[in-house]
Protein backbone atom coordinates (compact mmCIF):
# COMPACT_ATOMS: atom_id res chain seq x y z
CA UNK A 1 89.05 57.78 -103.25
CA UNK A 2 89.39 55.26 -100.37
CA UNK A 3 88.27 56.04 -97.21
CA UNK A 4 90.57 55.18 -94.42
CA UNK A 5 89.71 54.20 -90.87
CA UNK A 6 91.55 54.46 -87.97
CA UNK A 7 91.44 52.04 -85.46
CA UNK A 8 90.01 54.16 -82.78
CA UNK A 9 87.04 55.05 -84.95
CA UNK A 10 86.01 51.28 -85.40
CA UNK A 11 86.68 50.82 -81.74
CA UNK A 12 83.97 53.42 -81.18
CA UNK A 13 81.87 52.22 -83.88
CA UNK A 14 81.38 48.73 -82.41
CA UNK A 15 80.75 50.16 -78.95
CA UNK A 16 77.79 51.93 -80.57
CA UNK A 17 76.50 49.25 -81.87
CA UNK A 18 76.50 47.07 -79.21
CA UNK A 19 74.71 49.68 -77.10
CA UNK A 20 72.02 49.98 -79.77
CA UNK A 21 71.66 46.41 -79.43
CA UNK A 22 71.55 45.59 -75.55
CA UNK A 23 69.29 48.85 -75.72
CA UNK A 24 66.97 46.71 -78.30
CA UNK A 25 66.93 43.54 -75.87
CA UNK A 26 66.45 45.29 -72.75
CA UNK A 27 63.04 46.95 -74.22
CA UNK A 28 61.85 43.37 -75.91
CA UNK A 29 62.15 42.12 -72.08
CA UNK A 30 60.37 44.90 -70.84
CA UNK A 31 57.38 43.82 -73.30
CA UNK A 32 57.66 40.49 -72.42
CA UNK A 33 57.21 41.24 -69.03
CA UNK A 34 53.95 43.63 -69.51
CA UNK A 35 51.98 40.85 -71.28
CA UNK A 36 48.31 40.55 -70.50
CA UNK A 37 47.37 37.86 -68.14
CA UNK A 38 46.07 34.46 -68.60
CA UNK A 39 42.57 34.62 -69.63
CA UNK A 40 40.89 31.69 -66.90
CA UNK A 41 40.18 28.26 -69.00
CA UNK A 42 37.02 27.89 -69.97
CA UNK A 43 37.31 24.21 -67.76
CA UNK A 44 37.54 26.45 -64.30
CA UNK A 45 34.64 28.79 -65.48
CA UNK A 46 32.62 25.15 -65.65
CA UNK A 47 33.98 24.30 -62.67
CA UNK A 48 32.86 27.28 -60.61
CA UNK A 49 29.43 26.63 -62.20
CA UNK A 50 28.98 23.50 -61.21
CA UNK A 51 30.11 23.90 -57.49
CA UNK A 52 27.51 26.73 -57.52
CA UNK A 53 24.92 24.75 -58.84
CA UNK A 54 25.70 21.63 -56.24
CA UNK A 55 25.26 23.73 -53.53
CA UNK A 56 21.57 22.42 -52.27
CA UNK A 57 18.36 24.56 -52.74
CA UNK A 58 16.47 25.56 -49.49
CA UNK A 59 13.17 23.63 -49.52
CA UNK A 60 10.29 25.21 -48.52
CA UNK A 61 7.85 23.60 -45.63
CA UNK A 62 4.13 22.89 -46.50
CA UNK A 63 1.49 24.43 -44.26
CA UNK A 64 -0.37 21.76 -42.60
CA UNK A 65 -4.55 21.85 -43.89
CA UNK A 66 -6.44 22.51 -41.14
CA UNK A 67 -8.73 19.66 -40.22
CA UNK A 68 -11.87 19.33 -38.16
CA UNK A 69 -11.32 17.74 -34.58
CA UNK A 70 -12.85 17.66 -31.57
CA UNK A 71 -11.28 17.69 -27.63
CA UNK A 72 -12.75 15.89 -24.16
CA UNK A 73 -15.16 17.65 -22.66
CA UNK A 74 -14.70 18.26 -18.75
CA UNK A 75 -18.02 17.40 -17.54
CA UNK A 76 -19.96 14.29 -16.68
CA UNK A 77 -24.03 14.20 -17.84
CA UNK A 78 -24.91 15.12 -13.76
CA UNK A 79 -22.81 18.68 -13.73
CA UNK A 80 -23.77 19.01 -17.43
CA UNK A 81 -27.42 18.44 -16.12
CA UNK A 82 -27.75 18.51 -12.36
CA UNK A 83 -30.25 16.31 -10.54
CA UNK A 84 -32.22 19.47 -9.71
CA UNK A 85 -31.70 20.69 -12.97
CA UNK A 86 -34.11 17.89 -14.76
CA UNK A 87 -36.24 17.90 -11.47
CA UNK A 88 -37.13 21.17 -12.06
CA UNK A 89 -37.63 20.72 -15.58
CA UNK A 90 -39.95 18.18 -15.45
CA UNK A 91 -39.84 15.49 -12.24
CA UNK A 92 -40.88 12.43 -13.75
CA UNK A 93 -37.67 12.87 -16.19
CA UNK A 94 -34.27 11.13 -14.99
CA UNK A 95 -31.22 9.45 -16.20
CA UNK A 96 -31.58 6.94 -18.97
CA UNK A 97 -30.07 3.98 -18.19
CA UNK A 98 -27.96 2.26 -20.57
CA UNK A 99 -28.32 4.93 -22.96
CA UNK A 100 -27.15 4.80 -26.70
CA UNK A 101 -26.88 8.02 -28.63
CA UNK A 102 -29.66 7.68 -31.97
CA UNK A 103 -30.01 11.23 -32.86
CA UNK A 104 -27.62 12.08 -35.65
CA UNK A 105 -26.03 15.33 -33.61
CA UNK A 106 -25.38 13.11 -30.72
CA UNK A 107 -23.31 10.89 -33.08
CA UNK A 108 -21.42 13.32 -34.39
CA UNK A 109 -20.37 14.76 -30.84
CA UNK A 110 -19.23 11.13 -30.15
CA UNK A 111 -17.40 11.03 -33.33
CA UNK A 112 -15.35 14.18 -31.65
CA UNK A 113 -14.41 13.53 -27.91
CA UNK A 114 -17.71 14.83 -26.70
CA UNK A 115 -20.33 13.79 -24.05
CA UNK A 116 -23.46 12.53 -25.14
CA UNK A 117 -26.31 11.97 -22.15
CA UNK A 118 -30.22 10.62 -22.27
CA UNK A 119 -33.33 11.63 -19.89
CA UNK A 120 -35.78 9.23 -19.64
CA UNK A 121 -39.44 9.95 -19.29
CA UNK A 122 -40.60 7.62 -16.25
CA UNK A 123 -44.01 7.45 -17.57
CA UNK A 124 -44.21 7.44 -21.47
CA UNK A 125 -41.00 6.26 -22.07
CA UNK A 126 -39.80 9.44 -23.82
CA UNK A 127 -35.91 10.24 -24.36
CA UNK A 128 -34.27 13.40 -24.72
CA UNK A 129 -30.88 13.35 -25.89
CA UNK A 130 -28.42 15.94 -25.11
CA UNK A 131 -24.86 16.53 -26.47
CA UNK A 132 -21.78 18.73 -26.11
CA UNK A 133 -18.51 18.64 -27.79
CA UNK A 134 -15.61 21.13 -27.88
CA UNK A 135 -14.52 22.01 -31.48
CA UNK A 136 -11.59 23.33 -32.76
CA UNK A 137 -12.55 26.24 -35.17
CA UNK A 138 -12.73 24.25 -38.49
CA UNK A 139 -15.48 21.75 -37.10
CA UNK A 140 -17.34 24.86 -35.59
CA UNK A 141 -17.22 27.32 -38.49
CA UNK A 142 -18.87 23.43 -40.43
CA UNK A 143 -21.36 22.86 -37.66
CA UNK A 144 -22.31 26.43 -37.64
CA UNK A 145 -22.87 26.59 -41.58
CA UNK A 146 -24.62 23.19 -41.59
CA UNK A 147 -26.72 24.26 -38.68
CA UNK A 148 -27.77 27.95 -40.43
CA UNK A 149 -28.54 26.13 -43.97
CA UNK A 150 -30.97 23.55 -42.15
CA UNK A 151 -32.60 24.91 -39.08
CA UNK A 152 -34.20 28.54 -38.20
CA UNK A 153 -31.96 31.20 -35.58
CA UNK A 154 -33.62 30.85 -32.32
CA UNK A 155 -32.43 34.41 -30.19
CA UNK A 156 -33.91 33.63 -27.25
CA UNK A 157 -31.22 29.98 -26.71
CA UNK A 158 -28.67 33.70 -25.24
CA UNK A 159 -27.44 36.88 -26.48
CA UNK A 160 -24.42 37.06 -28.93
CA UNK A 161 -21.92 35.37 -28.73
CA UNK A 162 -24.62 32.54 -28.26
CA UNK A 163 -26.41 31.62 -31.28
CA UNK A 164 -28.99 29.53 -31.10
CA UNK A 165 -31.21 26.87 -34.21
CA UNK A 166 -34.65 24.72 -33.76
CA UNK A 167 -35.38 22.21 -36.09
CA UNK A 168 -38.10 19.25 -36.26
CA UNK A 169 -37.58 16.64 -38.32
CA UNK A 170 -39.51 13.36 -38.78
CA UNK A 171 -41.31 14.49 -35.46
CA UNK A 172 -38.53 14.77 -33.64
CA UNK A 173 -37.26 18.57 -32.42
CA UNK A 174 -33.41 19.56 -32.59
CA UNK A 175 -32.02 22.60 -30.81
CA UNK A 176 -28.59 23.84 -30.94
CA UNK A 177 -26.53 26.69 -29.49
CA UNK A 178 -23.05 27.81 -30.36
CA UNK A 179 -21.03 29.21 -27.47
CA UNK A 180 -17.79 30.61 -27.95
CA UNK A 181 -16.16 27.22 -26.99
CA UNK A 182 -19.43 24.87 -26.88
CA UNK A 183 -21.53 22.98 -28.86
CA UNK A 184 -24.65 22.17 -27.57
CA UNK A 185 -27.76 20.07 -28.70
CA UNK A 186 -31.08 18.49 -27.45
CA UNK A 187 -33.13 16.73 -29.35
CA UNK A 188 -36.11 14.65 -28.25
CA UNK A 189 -39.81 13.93 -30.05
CA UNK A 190 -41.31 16.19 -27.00
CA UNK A 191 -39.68 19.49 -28.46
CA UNK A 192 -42.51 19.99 -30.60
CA UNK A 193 -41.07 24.14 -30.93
CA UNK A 194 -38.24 25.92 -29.57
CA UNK A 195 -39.67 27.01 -26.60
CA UNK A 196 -40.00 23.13 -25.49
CA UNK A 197 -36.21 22.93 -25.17
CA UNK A 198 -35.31 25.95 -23.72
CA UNK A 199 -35.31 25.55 -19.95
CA UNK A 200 -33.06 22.62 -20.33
CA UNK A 201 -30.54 24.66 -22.75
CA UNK A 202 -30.71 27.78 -20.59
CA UNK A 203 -29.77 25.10 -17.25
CA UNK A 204 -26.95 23.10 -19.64
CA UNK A 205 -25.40 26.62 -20.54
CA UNK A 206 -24.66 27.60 -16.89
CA UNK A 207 -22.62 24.69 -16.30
CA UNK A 208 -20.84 25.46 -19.42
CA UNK A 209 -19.25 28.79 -18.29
């Protein structure tokens, strides 16, 4: 048995298929278009890195070492020592001309913007040397040590915060006093204990104020 088709029927039949396939290509375009996006190339990741890595490092500042120094003192030897100060102390004592700092304190006030002076015995010929400088706190906190390993606390130089050292060596007697600001020494061979200096420390300490 044949079968017969009319021409109607394969008129419909072709308009179904050609439904079924624009249907088809319409959804394939609708995938296309849905696709993941484009994973970044590995080049632009190395990129990135590399601009990041140019970018310069903050550098950090060293902290400056502290170092022992020493400022000008604001006093000449007469208002360190007044004229009545050494009379009173002892009157054949007065300035020593042409004096040149021996004593190895005296030197290192020198060595630090300080004021070095001499009194000169009239009659035997005696010098006392006397010394102030003006540390910063580095050079005081050394002086201070040095002078507490090598000499004996003397309270009587002025109460706290005064601190006061006596000393002889090779005959000759050292005193020193630490002021808040101040350093302060005498040394001569006629300090024979610290009650020698005293009167001259106690007179060089109210000018210091």
């Amino acid at each position: 048995m044949t079968d017969t088709f009319s021409p109607s029927l394969l008129r419909s039949r072709r308009l179904r298929t050609g439904l079924v396939l624009a249907t088809g290509t319409l959804a394939l375009a609708a995938l296309t278009g849905c696709s993941p996006a484009a994973t970044p190339s590995a080049s632009g990741s190395s990129t990135a890195s590399a601009s990041a890595s140019a970018a310069p490092s903050a550098t950090a500042t060293p902290t400056p070492t502290p170092t022992p120094a020493g400022a000008s003192v604001p006093l000449t030897c007469d208002e360190l020592l007044t004229p009545d100060d050494v009379y009173a102390f002892n009157p054949n004592y007065g300035t020593a001309p042409d004096f040149t700092a021996t004593s190895a304190t005296a030197k290192t006030t020198l060595s630090y913007q300080g004021l070095a002076c001499g009194l000169l015995n009239q009659t035997s010929g005696e010098i006392i040397e006397i010394s102030v400088a003006l540390p910063n706190p580095v050079l005081m906190t050394s002086l201070t040590d040095k002078a507490i390993a090598s000499s004996n606390p003397v309270p009587t130089y002025g109460a706290a915060p005064v601190s006061g050292f006596f000393t002889t060596k090779g005959g000759i007697g050292e005193a020193q006093v630490f002021t808040a600001k101040y350093w302060v020494t005498f040394s001569s061979p006629v300090f024979g204990e610290p009650g020698d200096a005293e009167q001259l420390m106690s007179a060089a300490l109210s000018h210091l104020q």
